[in-house]
N, C-alpha and C. Protein backbone atom coordinates (compact mmCIF):
# COMPACT_ATOMS: atom_id res chain seq x y z
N UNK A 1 -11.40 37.63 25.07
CA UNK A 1 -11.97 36.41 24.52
C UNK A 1 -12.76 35.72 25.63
N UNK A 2 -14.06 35.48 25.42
CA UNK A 2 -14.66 34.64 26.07
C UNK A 2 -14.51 32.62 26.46
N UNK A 3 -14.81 32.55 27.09
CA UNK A 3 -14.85 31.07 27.23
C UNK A 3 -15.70 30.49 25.39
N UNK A 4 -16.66 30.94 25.64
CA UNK A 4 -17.56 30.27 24.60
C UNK A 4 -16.57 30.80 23.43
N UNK A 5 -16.29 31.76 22.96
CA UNK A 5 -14.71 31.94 21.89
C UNK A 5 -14.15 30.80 21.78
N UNK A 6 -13.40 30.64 22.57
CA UNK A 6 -12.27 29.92 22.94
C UNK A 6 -12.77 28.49 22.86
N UNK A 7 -13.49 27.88 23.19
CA UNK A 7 -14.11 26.49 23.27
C UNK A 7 -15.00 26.74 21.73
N UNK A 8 -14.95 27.40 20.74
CA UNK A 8 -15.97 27.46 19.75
C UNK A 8 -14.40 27.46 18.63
N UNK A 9 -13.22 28.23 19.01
CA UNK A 9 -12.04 28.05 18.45
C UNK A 9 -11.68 26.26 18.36
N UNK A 10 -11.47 26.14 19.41
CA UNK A 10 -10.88 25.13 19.61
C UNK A 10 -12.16 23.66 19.23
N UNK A 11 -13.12 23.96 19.09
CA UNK A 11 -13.95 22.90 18.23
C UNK A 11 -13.27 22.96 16.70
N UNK A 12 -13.09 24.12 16.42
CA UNK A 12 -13.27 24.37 14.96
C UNK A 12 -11.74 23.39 14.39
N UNK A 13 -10.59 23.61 15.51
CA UNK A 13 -9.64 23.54 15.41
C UNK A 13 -9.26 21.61 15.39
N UNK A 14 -10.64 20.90 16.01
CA UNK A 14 -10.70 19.50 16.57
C UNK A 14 -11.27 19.08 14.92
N UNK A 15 -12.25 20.36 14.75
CA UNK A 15 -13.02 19.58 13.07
C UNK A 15 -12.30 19.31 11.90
N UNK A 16 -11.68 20.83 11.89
CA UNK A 16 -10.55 20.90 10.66
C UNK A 16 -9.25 19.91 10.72
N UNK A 17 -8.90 19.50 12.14
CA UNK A 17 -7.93 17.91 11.81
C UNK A 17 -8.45 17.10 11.98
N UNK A 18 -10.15 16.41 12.45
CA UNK A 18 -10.62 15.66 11.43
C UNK A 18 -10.43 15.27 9.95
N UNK A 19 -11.02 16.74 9.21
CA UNK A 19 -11.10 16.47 7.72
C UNK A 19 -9.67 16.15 7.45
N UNK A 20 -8.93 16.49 7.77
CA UNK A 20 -7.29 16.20 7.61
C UNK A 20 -7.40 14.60 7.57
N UNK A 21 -7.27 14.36 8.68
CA UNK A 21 -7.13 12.88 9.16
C UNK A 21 -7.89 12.19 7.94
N UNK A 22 -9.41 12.23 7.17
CA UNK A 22 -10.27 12.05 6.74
C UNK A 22 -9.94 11.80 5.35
N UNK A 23 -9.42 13.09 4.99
CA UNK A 23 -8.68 13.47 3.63
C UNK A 23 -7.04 12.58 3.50
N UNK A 24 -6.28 12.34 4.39
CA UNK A 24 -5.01 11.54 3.99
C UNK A 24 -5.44 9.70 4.36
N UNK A 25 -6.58 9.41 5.04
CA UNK A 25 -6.45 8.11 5.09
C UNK A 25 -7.57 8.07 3.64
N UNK A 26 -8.08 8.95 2.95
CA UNK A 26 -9.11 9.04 1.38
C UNK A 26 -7.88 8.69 0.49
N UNK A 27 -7.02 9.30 0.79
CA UNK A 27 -6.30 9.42 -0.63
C UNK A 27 -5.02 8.03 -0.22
N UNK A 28 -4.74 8.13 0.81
CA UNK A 28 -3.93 6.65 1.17
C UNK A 28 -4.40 5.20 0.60
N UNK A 29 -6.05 5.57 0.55
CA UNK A 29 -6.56 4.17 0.16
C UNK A 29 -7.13 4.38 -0.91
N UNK A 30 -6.67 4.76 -2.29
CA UNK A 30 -7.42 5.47 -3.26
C UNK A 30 -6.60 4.31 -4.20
N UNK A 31 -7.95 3.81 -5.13
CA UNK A 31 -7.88 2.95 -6.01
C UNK A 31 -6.87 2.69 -7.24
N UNK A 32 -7.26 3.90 -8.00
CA UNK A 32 -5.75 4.26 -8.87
C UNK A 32 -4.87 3.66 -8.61
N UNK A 33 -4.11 4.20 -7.13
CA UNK A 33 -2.26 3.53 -6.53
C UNK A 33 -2.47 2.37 -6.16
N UNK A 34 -3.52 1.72 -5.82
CA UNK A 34 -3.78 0.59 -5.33
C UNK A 34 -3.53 -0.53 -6.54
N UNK A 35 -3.93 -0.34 -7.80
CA UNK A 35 -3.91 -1.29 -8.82
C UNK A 35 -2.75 -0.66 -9.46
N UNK A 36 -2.07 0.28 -9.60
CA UNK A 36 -0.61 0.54 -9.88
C UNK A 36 -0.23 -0.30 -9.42
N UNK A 37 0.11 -0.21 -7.89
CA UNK A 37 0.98 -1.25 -7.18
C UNK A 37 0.92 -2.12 -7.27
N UNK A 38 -0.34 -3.04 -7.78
CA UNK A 38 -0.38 -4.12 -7.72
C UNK A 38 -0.08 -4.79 -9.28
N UNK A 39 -0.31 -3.96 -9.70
CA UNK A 39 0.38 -4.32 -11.45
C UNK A 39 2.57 -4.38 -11.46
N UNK A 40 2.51 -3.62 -10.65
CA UNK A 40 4.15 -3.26 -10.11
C UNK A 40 4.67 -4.47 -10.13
N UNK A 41 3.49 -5.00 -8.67
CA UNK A 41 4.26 -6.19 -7.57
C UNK A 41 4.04 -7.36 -9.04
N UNK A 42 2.63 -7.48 -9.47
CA UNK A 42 2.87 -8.67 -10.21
C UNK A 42 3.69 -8.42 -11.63
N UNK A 43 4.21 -7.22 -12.33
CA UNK A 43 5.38 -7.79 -13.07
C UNK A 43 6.43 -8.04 -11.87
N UNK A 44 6.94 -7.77 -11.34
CA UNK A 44 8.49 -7.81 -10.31
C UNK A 44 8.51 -8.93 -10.06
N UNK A 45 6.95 -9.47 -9.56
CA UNK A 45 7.52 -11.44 -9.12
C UNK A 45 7.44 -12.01 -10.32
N UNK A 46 6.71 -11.92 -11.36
CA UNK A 46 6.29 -12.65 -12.05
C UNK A 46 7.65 -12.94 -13.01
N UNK A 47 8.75 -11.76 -13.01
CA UNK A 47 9.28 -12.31 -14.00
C UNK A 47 10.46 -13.13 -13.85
N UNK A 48 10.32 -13.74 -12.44
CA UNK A 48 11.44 -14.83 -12.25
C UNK A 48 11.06 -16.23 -13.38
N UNK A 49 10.13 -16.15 -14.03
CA UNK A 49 9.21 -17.31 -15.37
C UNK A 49 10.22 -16.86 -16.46
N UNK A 50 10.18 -15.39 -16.79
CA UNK A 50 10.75 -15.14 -18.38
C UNK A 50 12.24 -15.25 -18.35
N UNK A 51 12.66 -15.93 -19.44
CA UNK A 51 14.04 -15.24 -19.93
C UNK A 51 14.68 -14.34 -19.85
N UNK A 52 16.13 -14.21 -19.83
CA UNK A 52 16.86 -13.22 -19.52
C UNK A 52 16.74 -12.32 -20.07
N UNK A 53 16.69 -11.70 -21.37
CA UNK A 53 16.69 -10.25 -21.66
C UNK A 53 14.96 -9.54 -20.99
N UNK A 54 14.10 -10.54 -20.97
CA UNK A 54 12.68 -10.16 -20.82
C UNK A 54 12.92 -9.92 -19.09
N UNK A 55 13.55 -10.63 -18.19
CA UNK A 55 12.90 -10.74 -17.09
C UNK A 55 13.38 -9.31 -16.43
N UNK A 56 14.49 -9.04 -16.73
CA UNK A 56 14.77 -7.65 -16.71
C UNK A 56 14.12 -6.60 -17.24
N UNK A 57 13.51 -6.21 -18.41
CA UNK A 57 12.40 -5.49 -19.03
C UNK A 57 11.29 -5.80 -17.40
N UNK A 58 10.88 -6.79 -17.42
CA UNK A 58 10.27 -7.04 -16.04
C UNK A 58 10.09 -6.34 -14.94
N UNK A 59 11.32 -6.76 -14.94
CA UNK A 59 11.53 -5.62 -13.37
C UNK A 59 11.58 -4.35 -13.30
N UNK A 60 11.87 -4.22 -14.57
CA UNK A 60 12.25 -2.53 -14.92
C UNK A 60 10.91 -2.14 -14.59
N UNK A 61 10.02 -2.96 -15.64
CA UNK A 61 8.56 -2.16 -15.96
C UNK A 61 7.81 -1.96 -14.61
N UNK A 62 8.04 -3.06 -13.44
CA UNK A 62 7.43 -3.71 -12.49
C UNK A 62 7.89 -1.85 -11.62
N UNK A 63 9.27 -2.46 -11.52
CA UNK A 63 10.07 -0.83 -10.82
C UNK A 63 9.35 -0.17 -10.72
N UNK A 64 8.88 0.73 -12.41
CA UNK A 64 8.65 1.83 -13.03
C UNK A 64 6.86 2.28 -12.51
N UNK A 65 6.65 1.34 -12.57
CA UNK A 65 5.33 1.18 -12.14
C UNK A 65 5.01 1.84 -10.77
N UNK A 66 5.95 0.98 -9.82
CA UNK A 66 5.82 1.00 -8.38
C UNK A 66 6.30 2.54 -8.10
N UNK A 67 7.32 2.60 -8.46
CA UNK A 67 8.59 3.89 -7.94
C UNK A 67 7.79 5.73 -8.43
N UNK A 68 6.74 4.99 -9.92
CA UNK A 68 5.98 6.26 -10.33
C UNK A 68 5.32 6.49 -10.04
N UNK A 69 4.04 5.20 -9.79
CA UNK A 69 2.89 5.56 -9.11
C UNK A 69 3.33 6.34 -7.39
N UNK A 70 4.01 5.74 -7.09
CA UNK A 70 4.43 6.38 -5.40
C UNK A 70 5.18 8.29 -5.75
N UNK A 71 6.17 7.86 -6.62
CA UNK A 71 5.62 9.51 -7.17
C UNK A 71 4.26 10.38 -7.43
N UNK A 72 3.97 9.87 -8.19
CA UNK A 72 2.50 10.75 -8.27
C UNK A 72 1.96 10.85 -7.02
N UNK A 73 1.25 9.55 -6.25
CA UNK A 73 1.10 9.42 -4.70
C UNK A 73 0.91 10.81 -4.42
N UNK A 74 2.90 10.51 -3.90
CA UNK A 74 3.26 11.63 -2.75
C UNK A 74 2.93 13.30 -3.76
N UNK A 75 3.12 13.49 -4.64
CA UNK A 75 3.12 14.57 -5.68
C UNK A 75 1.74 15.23 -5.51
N UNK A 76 0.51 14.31 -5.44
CA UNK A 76 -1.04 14.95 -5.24
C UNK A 76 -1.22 14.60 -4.08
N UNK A 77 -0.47 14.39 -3.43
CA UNK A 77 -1.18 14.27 -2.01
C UNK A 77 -1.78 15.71 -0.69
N UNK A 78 -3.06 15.63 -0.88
CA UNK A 78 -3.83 16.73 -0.26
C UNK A 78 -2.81 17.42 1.20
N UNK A 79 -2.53 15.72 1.75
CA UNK A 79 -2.04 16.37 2.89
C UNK A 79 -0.89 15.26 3.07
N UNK A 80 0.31 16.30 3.51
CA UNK A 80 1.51 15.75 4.05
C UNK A 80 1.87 15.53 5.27
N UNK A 81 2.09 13.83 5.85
CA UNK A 81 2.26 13.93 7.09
C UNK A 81 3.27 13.00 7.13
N UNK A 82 4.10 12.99 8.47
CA UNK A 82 5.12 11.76 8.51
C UNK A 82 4.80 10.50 8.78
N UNK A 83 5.32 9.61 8.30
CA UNK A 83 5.08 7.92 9.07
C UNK A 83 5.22 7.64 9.91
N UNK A 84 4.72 7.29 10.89
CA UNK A 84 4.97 7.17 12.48
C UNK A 84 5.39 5.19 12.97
N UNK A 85 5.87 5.16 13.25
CA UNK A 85 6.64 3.65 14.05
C UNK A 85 5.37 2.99 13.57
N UNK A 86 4.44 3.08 14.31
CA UNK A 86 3.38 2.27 14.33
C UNK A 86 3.25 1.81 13.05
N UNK A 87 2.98 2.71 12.09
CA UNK A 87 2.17 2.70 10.52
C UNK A 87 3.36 1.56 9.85
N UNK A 88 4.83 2.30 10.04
CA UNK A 88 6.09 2.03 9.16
C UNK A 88 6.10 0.30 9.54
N UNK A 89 5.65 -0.08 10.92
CA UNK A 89 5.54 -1.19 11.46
C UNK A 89 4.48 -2.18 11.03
N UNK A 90 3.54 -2.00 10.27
CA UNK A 90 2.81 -2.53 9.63
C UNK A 90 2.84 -2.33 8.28
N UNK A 91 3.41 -1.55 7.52
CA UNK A 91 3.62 -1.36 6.07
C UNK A 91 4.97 -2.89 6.18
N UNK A 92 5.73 -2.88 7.28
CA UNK A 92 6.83 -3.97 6.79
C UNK A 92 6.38 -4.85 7.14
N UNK A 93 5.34 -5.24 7.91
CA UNK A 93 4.82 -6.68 8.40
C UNK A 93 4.61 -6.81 7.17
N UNK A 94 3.34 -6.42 6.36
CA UNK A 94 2.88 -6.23 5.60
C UNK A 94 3.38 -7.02 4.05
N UNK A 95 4.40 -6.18 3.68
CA UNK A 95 5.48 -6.92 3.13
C UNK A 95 6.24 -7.76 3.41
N UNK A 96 7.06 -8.56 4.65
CA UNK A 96 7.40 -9.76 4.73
C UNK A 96 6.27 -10.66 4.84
N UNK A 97 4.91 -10.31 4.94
CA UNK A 97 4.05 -11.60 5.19
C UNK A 97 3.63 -11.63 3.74
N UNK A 98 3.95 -10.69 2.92
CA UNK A 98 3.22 -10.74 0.79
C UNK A 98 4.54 -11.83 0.15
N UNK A 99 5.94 -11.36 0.80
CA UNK A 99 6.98 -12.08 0.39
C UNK A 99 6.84 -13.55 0.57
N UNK A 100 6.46 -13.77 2.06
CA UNK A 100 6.08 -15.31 2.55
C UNK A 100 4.97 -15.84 1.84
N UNK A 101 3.86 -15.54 1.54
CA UNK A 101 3.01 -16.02 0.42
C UNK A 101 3.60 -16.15 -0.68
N UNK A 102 4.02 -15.14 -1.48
CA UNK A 102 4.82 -15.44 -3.06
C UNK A 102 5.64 -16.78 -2.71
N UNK A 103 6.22 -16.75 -1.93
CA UNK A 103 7.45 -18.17 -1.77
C UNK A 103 6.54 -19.01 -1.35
N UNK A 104 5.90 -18.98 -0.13
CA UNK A 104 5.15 -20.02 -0.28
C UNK A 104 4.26 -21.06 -1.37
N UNK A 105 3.37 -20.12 -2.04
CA UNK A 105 2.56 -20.21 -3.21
C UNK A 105 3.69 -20.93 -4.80
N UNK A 106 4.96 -20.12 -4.65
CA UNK A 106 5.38 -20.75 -5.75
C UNK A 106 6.25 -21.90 -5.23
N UNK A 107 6.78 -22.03 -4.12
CA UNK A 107 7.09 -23.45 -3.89
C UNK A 107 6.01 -25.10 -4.34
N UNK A 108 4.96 -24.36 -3.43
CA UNK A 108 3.47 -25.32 -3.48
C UNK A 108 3.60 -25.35 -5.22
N UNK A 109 3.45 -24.35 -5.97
CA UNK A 109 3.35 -24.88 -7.50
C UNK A 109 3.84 -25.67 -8.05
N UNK A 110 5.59 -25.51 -7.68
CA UNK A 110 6.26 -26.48 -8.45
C UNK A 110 6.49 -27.56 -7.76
N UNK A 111 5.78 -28.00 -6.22
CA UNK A 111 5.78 -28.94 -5.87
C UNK A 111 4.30 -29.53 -7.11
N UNK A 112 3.49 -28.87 -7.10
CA UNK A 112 2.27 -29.43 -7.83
C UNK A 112 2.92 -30.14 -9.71
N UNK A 113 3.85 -29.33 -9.43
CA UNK A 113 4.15 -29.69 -11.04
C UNK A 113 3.47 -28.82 -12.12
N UNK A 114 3.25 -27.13 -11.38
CA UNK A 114 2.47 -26.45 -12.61
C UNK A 114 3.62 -25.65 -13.28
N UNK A 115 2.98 -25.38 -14.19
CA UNK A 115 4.14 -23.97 -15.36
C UNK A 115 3.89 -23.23 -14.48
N UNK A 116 4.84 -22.46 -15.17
CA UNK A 116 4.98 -20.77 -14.81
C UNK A 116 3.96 -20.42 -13.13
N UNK A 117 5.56 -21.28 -12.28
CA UNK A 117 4.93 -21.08 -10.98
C UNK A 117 5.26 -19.52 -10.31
N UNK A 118 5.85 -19.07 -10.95
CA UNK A 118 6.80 -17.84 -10.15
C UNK A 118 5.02 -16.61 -10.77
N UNK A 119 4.47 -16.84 -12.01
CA UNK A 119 3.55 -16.15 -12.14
C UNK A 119 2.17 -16.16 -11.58
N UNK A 120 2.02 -17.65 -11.26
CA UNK A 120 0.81 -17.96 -10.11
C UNK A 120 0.99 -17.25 -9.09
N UNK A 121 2.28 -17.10 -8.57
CA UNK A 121 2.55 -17.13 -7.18
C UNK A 121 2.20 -15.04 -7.07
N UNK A 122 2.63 -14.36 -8.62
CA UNK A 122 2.28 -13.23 -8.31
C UNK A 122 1.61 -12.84 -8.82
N UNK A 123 0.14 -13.55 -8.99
CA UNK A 123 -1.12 -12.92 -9.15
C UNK A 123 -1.68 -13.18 -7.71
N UNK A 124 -1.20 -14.70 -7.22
CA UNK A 124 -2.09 -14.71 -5.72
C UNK A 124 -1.44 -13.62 -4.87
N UNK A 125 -0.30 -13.34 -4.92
CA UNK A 125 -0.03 -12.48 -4.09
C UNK A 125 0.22 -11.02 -4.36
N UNK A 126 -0.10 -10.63 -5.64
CA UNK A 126 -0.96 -9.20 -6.26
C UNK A 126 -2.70 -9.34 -5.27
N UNK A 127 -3.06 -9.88 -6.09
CA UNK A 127 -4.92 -10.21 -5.54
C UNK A 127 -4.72 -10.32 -4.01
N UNK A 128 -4.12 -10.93 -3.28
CA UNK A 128 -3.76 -10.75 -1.87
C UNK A 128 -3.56 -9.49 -1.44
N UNK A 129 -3.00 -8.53 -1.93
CA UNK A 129 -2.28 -7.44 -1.57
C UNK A 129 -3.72 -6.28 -1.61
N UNK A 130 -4.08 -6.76 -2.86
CA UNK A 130 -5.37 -5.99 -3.07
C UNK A 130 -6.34 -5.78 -2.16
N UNK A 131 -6.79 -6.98 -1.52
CA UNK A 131 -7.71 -7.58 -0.71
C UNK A 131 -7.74 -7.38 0.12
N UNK A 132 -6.19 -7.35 0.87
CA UNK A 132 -5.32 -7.26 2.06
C UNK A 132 -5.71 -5.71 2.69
N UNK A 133 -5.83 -5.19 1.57
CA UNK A 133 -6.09 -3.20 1.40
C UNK A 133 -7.18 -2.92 1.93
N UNK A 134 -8.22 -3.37 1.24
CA UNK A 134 -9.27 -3.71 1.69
C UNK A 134 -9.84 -3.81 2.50
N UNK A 135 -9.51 -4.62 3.23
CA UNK A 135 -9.81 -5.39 4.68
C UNK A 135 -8.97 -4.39 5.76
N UNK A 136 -7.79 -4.03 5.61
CA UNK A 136 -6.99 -3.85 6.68
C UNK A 136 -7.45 -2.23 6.56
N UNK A 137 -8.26 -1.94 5.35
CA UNK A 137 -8.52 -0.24 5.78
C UNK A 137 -9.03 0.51 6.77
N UNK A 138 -9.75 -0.14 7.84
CA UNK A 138 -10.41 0.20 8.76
C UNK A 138 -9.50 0.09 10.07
N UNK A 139 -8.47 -0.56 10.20
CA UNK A 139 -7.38 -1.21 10.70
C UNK A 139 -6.56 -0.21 10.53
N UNK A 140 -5.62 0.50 9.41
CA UNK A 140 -5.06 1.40 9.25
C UNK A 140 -6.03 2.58 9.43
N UNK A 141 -6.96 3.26 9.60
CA UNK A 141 -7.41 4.37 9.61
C UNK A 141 -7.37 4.57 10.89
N UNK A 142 -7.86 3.25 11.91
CA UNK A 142 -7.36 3.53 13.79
C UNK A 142 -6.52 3.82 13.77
N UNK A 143 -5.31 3.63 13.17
CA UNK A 143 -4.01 3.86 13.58
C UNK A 143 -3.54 5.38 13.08
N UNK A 144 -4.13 5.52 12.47
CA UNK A 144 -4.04 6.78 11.89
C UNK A 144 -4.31 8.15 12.54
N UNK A 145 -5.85 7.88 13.08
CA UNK A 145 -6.58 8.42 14.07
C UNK A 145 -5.94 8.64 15.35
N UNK A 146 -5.20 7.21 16.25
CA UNK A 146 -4.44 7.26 17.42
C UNK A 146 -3.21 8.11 17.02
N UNK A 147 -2.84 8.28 15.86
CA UNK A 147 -1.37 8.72 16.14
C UNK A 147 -1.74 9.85 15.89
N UNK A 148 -3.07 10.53 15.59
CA UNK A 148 -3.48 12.10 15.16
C UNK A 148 -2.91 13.59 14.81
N UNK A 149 -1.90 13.42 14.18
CA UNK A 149 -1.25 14.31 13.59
C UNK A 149 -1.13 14.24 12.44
N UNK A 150 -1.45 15.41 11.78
CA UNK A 150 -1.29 15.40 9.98
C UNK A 150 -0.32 16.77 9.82
C-alpha cells in the first residue's frame, strides 16, 4: 500500500463519518418528532385544567404520544449512536428550564386572574420547546460534531 492509498483510505473514511454525523443530527431534528413531542408535552401539562376522569385520558394521550413518537424515532433511525454526557447534559437542562417556564407562566396566569392557566402555560411552553429546537440546532450539531462518534 502506498502512502497516497492510505491517505486516499483514510479521507474516504473522514467523509463517510461525516455523512453519518450529517445523517443523525437530519433525523434528530426532523419535524414529524418535533410536533409529536410537542403535542405530547402540551396534552401532559395542559391537563392539570380538566377534570378527573379527563385529566387522566390526558396524560395517557400526552404519554402515548411522547413514549410512541420516541419509538418510531429510535425504530427509523438511519444511524445508531450513544448519548454522550455532554448531549444527556443539555437534553436535562433543557427540560428543567421547559418545567420552570410551565410553572412560571402558569403561576403569572392565575396571578393575572385568567382561565385555564395550566393550558396557557402549555402552549407557551409547547411553542417554546418548538422554537427552542430551532434555535439550539446549530448548538446541538457542535456538540455532536465534538463528540464525533456515530
Amino acid at each position: 500500500m502506498t502512502a497516497y492509498d492510505a491517505q486516499t483510505a483514510l479521507d474516504a473514511i473522514h467523509h463517510h463519518r461525516e455523512q453519518t454525523l450529517d445523517e443523525y443530527v437530519r433525523h434528530a431534528n426532523s419535524r414529524p418528532y418535533l410536533i409529536i413531542s410537542a403535542l405530547g408535552l402540551f396534552a401532559m401539562c395542559s391537563s392539570f385544567d380538566l377534570p378527573n376522569p379527563w385529566n387522566t385520558a390526558a396524560v395517557l394521550a400526552g404519554n402515548g404520544l411522547v413514549l410512541g413518537g420516541l419509538f418510531v424515532y429510535e425504530r427509523r433511525a438511519p444511524v445508531r449512536r450513544k448519548t454522550v454526557g455532554s448531549e444527556a447534559l443539555v437534553y436535562a437542562a433543557m427540560g428543567v428550564l421547559l418545567v420552570v417556564l410551565f410553572w412560571t407562566v402558569a403561576i403569572g396566569a392565575y396571578f393575572l386572574g385568567l382561565p385555564a392557566r395550566h393550558t396557557i402555560a402549555a402552549a407557551v411552553t409547547a411553542l417554546t420547546a418548538v422554537a427552542a429546537s430551532y434555535a439550539l440546532r446549530p448548538y446541538f450539531e457542535t456538540i455532536v460534531r465534538r463528540n464525533g462518534h456515530a
